[in-house]
Protein backbone atom coordinates (compact mmCIF):
# COMPACT_ATOMS: atom_id res chain seq x y z
CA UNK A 1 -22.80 -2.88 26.16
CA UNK A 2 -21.87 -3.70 22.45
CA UNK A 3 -18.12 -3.34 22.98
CA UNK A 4 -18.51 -5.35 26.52
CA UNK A 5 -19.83 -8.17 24.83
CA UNK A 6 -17.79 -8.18 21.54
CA UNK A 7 -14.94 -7.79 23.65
CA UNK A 8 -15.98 -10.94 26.14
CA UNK A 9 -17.17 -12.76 22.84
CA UNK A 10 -13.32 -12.36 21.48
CA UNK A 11 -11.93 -13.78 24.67
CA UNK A 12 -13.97 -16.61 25.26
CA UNK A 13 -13.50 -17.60 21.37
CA UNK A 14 -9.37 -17.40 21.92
CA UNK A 15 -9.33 -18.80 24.75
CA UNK A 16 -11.38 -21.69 23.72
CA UNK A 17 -8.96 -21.66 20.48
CA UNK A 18 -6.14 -21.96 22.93
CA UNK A 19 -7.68 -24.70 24.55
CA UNK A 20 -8.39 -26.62 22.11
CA UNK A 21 -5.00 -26.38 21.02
CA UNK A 22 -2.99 -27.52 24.51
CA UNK A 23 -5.96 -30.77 24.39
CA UNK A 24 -4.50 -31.47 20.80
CA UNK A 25 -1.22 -31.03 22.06
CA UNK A 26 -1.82 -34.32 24.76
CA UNK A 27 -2.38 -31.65 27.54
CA UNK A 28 -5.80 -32.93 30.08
CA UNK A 29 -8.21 -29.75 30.55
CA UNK A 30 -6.81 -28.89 34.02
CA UNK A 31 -3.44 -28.74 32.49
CA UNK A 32 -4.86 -26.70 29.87
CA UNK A 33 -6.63 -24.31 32.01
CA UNK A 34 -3.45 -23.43 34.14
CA UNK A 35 -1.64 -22.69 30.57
CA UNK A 36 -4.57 -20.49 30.04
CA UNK A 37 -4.76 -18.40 32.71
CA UNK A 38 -0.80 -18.74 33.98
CA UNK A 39 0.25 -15.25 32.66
CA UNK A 40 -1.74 -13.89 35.35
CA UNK A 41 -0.09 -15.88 38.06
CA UNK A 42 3.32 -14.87 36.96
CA UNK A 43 2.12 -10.98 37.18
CA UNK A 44 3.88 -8.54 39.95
CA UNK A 45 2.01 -6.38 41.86
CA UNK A 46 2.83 -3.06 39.90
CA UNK A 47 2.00 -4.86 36.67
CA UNK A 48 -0.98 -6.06 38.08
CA UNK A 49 -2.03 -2.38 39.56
CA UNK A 50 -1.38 -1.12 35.68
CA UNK A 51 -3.95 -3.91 34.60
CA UNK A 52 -6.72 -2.77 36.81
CA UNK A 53 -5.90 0.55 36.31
CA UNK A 54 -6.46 0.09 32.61
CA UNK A 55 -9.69 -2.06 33.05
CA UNK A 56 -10.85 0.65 35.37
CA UNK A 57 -10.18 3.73 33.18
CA UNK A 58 -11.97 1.23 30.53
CA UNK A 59 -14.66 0.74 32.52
CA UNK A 60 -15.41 4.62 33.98
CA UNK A 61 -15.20 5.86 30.08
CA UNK A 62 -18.13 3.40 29.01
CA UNK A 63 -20.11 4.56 31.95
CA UNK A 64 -19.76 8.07 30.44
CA UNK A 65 -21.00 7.08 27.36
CA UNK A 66 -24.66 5.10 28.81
């Protein structure tokens, strides 16, 4: 559970980070948000099959571990 929560603790703070920094830059918060979250838009399907494939496999080794 620690490395869940460190792990969603380091996304939420560079996200936020790269937030903050498109809102400096003159960008509103929707326009910010889509910045934030576009790579995953622009993802194809075998790329995005490796990413839950990696998230699962991530996910089935800390169940080993409980």
């Amino acid at each position: 559970m620690k490395i869940i929560g460190i792990s969603l603790l380091m996304m939420g703070c560079l996200m936020g980070f790269s937030l903050g920094i498109d809102i400096l830059q003159g960008f509103d918060v929707s326009q910010a948000l889509y910045n934030a979250l576009s790579p995953f838009r622009v993802m194809e399907v075998a790329e995005l099959f490796v990413l839950f494939f990696l998230l699962f496999l991530f996910l089935l080794n800390l169940r080993i571990f409980l």
